[in-house]
Protein backbone atom coordinates (compact mmCIF):
# COMPACT_ATOMS: atom_id res chain seq x y z
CA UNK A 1 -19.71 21.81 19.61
CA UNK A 2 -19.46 22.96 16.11
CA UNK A 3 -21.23 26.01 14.28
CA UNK A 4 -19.92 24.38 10.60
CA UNK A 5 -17.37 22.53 9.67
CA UNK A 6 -16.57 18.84 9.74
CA UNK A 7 -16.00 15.91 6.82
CA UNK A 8 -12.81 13.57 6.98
CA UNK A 9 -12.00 11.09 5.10
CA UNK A 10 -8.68 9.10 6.55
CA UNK A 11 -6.80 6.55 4.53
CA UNK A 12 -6.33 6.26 1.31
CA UNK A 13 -7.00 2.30 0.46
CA UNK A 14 -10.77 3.31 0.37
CA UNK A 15 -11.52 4.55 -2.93
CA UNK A 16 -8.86 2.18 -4.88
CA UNK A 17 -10.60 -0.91 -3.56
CA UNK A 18 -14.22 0.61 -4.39
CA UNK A 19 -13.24 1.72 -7.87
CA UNK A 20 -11.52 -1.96 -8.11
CA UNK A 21 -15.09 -3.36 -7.18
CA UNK A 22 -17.20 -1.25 -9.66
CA UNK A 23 -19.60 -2.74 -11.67
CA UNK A 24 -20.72 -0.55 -14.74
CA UNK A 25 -22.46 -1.01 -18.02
CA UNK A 26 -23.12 1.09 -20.99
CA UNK A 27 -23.47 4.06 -22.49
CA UNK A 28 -25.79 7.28 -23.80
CA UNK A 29 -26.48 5.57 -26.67
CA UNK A 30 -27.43 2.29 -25.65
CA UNK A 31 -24.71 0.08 -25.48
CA UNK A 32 -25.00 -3.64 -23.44
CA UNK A 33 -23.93 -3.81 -19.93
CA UNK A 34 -20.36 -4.34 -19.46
CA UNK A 35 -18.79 -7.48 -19.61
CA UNK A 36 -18.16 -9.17 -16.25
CA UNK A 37 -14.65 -7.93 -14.93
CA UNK A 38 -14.91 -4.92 -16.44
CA UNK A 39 -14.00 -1.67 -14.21
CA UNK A 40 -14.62 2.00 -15.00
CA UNK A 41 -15.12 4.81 -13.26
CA UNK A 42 -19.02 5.59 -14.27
CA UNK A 43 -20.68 8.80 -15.68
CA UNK A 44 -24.11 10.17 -15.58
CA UNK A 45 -24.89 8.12 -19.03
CA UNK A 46 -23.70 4.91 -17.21
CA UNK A 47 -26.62 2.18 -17.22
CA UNK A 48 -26.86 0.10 -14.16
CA UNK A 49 -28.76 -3.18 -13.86
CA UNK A 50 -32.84 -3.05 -13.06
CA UNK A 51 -31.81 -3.92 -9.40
CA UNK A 52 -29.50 -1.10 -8.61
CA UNK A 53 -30.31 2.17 -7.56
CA UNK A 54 -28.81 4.97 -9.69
CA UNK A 55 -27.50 7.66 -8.30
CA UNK A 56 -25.19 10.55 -9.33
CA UNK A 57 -22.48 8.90 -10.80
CA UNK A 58 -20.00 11.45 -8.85
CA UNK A 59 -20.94 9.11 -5.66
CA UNK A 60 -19.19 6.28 -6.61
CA UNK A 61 -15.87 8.71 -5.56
CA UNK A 62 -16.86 8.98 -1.99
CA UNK A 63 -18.47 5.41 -1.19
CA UNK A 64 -15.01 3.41 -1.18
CA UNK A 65 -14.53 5.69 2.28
CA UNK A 66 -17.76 7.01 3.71
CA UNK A 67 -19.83 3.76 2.63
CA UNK A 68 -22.56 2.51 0.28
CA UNK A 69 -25.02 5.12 1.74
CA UNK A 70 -22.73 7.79 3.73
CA UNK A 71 -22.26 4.83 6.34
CA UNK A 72 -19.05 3.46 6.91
CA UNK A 73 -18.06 0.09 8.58
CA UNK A 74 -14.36 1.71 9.28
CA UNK A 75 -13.90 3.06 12.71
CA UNK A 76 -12.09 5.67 12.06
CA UNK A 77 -14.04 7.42 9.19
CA UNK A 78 -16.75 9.23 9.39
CA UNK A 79 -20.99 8.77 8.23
CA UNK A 80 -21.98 11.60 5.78
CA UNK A 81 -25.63 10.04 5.86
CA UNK A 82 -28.15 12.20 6.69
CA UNK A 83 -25.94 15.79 7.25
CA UNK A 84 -27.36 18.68 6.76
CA UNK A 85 -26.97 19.30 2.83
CA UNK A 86 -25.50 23.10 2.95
CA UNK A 87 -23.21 21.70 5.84
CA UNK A 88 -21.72 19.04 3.39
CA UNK A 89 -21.87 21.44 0.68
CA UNK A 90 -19.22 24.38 2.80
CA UNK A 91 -17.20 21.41 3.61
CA UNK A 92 -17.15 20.33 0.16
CA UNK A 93 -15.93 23.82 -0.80
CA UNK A 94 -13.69 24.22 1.58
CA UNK A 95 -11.20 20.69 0.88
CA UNK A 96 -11.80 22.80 -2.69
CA UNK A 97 -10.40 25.81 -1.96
CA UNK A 98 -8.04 24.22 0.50
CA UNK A 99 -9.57 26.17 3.66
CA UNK A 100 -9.87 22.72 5.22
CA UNK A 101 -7.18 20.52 4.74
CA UNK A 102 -6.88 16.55 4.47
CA UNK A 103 -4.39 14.25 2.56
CA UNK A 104 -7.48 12.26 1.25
CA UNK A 105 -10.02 14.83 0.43
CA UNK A 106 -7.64 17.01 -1.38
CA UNK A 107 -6.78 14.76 -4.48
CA UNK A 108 -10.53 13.43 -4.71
CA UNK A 109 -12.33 16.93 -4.94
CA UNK A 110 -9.65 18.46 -7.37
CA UNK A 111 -11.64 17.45 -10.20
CA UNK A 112 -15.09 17.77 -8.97
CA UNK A 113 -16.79 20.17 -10.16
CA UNK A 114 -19.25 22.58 -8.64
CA UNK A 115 -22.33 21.48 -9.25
CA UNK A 116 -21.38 17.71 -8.53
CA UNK A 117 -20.91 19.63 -5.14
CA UNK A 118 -24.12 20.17 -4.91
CA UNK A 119 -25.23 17.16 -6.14
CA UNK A 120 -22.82 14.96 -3.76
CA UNK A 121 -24.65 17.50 -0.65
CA UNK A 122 -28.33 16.64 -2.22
CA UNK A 123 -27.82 12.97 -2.52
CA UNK A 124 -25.86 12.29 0.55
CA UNK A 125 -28.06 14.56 2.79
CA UNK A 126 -31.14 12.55 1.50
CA UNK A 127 -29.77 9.09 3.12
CA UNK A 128 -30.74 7.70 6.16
CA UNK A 129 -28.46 8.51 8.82
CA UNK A 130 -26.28 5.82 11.07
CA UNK A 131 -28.01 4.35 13.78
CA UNK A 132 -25.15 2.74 16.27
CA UNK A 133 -25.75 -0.76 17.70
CA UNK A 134 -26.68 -0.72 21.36
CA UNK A 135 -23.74 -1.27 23.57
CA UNK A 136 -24.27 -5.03 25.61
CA UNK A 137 -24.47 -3.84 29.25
CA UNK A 138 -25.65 -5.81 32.10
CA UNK A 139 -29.03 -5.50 33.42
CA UNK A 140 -27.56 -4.43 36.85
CA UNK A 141 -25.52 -1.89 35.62
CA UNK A 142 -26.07 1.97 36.35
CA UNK A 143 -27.26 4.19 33.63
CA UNK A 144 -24.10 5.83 32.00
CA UNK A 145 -24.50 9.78 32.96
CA UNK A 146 -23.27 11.83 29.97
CA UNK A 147 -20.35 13.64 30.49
CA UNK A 148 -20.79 17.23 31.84
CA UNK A 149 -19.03 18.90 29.12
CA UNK A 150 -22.04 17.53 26.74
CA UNK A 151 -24.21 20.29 27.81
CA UNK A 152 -22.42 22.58 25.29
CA UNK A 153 -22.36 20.08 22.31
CA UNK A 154 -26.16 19.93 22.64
CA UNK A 155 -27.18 23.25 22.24
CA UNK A 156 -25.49 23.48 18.60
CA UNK A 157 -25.84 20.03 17.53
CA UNK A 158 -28.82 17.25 16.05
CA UNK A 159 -30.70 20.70 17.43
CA UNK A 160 -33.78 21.96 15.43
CA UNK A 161 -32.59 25.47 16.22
CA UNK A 162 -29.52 24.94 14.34
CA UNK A 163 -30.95 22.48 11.53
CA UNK A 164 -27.33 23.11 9.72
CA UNK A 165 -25.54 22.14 12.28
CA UNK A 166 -23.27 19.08 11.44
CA UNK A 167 -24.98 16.01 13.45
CA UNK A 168 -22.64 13.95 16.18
CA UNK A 169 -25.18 11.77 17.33
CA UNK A 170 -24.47 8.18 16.03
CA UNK A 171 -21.02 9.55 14.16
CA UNK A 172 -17.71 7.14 14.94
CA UNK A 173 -16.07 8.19 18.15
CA UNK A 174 -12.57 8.42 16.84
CA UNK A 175 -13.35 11.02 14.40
CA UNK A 176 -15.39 12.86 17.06
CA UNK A 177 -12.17 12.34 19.08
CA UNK A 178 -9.48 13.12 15.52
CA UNK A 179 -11.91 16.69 15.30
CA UNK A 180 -12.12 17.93 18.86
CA UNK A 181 -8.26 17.41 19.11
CA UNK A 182 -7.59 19.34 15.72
CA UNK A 183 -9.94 22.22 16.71
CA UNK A 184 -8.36 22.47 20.30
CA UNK A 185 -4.89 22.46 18.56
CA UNK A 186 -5.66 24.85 16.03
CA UNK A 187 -5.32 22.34 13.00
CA UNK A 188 -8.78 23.11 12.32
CA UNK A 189 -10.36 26.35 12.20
CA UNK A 190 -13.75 27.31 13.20
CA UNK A 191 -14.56 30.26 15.66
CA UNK A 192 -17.35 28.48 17.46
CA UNK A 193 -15.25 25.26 17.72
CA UNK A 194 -11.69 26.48 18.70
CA UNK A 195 -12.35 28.17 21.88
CA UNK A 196 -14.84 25.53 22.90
CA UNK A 197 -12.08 22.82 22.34
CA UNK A 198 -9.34 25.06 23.94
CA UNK A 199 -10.95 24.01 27.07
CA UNK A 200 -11.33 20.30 27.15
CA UNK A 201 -9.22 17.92 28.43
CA UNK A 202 -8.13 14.67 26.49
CA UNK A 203 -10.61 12.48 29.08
CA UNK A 204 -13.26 15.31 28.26
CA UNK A 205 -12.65 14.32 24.59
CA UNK A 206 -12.58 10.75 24.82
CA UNK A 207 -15.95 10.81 27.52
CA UNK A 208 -17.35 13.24 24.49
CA UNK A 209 -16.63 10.84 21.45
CA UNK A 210 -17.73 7.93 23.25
CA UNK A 211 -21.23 9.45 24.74
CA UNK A 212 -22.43 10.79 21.35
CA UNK A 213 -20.90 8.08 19.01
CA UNK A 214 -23.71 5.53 21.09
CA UNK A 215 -26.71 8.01 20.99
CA UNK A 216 -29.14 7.24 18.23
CA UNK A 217 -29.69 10.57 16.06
CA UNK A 218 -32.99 11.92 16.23
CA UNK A 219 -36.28 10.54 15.11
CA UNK A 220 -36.92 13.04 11.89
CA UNK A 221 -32.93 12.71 10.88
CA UNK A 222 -34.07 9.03 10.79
């Protein structure tokens, strides 16, 4: 499918509610944990509880949408666990510089800087990738075949050869789906990805989403 190119992060309730739902304590210099109730958006100097893992304190921007780890529980946005780091890192850049445009992304990497990029591209790159839930099928029931048009997704993607390579494996089918439809339209620009998506047909799209959304990614990305 893709040679590079391929964050979203729909809706915009996401990051209110997790900023709402912050806990943070402290300062550099020592000060108490915060009193319960109290919300702030935290800092590298922040001091969490013994319990709770730090981590760069630019994170706590991205979890409200993409999840505690890079794994959402909504649908329609997409896991950032486990992608290649300098694949999250040109995405990164690009909602920056505006090359890739979303009406979420846009007003939440305005003020990040770039080496919080890179940070952001370390730390989620580092997490354990999504692993879907197997679907319930019936014991009687034929294996699925994957779709035909798979073929080509494979030989870019969750590949060794191409270890930057944005994973699909285990991502949420309707953002597979939201992509494929933006590249084929144009919306969405990537050399390798427009022509390939020029040719597929909305049941091509929906048979790809579905196939790779329910295959687990592979064993050393988990």
């Amino acid at each position: 499918m893709e040679k590079s190119n391929a964050i979203n992060a729909p809706r915009h309730a996401g990051f209110a509610l997790f900023a709402a739902t912050l806990f943070i304590a402290g300062n550099a210099h020592g000060a108490q944990p915060a009193a319960s109730g109290t919300t702030q958006v935290p800092t590298e100097q922040t001091r969490y509880p013994g319990d709770v893992k730090r981590q760069p304190a630019v994170v706590s921007q991205c979890l409200g949408c993409h999840g505690p780890a890079g794994v959402t529980q909504v649908h329609d946005w997409p896991n950032i666990a486990g992608m290649p780091r300098a694949y999250l890192l040109e995405q990164l850049q690009n909602f920056k510089s505006g090359k890739r445009q979303h009406p979420m992304m846009q007003p939440v990497i305005v003020n990040v800087s770039a080496p919080e990029m890179q940070m952001l591209a370390t730390w989620f790159s580092a997490q354990a990738p999504a692993i879907p839930r197997p679907a319930t099928v019936a014991a009687s029931a034929p294996a699925k075949a994957a779709p035909a048009v798979a073929a080509a997704c494979i030989a870019c993607h969750d590949s060794k050869a191409m270890p930057d390579n944005p994973g699909i494996a285990g991502q949420k089918a309707p953002y597979i789906a939201e992509q494929l439809r933006a590249f084929r339209a144009g919306h969405r620009k990537n050399e390798t990805m427009e022509p390939m998506a020029k040719g597929l047909s909305d049941a091509d799209i929906t048979a790809l989403a579905e196939h790779f959304s329910e295959l687990a990614p592979p064993a050393d990305k988990q």
